[in-house]
Protein backbone atom coordinates (compact mmCIF):
# COMPACT_ATOMS: atom_id res chain seq x y z
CA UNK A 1 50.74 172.77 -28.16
CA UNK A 2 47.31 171.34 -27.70
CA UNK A 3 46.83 167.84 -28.45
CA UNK A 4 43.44 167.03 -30.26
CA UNK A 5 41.05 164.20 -29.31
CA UNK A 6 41.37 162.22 -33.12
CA UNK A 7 37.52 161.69 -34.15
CA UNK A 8 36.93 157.55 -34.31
CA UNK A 9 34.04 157.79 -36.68
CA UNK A 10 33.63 157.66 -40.30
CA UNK A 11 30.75 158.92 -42.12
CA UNK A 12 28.24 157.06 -43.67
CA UNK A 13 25.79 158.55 -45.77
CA UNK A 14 22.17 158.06 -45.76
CA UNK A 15 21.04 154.95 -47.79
CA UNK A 16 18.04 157.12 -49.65
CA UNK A 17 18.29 159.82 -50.89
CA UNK A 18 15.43 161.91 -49.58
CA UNK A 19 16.40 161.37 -46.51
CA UNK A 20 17.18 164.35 -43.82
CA UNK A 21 17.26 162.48 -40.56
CA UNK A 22 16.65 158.93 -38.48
CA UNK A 23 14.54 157.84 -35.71
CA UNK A 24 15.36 155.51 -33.08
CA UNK A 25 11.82 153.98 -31.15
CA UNK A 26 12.35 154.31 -27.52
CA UNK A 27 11.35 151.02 -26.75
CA UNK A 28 13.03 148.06 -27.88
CA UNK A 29 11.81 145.48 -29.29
CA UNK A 30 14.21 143.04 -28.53
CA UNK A 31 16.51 142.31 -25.37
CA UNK A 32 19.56 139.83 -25.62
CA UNK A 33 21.96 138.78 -23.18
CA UNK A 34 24.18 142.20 -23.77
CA UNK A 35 22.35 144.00 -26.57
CA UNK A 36 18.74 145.86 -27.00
CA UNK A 37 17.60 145.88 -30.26
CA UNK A 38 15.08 149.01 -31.74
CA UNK A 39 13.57 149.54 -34.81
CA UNK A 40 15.40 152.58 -36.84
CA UNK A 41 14.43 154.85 -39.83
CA UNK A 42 15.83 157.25 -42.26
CA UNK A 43 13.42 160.27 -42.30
CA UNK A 44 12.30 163.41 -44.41
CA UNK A 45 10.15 166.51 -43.84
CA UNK A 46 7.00 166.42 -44.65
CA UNK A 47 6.50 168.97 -47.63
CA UNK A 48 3.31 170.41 -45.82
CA UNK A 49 3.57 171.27 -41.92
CA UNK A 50 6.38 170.10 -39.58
CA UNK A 51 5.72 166.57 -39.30
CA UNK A 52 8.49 163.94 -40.62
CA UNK A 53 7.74 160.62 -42.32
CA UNK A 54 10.00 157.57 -42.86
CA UNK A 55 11.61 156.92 -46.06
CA UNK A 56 12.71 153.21 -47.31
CA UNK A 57 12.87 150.77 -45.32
CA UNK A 58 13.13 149.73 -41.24
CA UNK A 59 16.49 149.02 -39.83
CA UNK A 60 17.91 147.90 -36.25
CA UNK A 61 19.90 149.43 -34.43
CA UNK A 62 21.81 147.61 -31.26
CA UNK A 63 22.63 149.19 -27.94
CA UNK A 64 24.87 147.47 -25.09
CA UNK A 65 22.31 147.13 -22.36
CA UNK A 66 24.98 148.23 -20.01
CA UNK A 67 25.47 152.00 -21.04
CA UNK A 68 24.88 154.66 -18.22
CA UNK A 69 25.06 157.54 -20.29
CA UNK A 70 26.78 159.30 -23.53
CA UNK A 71 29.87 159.36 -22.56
CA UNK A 72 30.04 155.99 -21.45
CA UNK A 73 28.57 155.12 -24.94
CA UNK A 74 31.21 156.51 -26.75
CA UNK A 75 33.90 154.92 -24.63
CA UNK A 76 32.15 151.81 -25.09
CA UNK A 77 32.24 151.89 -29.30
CA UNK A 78 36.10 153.90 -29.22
CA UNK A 79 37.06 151.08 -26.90
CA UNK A 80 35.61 148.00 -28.58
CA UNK A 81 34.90 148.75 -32.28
């Protein structure tokens, strides 16, 4: 019998409801002593060509500063959250 890895997330839906997708900037705008802090937006298609726009309005989103990589991330959140 194969045991299987129980999935720690709930969904949450998008808070418009145009939106398809998010973006996360790159660079953050704000550092703390254990979090980075970057600008985040819901997104939709545009309705001519493939560009994307944002829809509503900008959120943060908060990283540890000490994550190496994805897997580390998810241990991170399973672990503390």
């Amino acid at each position: 019998m194969t045991k299987t890895k129980k999935y720690p997330w709930r969904e949450v839906g998008f808070i418009n409801r145009d939106s398809s997708g998010f973006d996360i900037e790159q660079d953050p705008f704000g550092k703390g002593a254990e979090r980075l802090a970057y600008m985040f937006y819901e997104i939709k298609q545009k309705i001519k060509g493939p560009a994307w726009e944002q829809v509503g309005k900008v959120m943060v989103a908060k990283e540890s500063r000490y994550i190496e990589d994805e897997e580390s991330k998810e241990k991170f959140h399973t672990d503390c959250c």
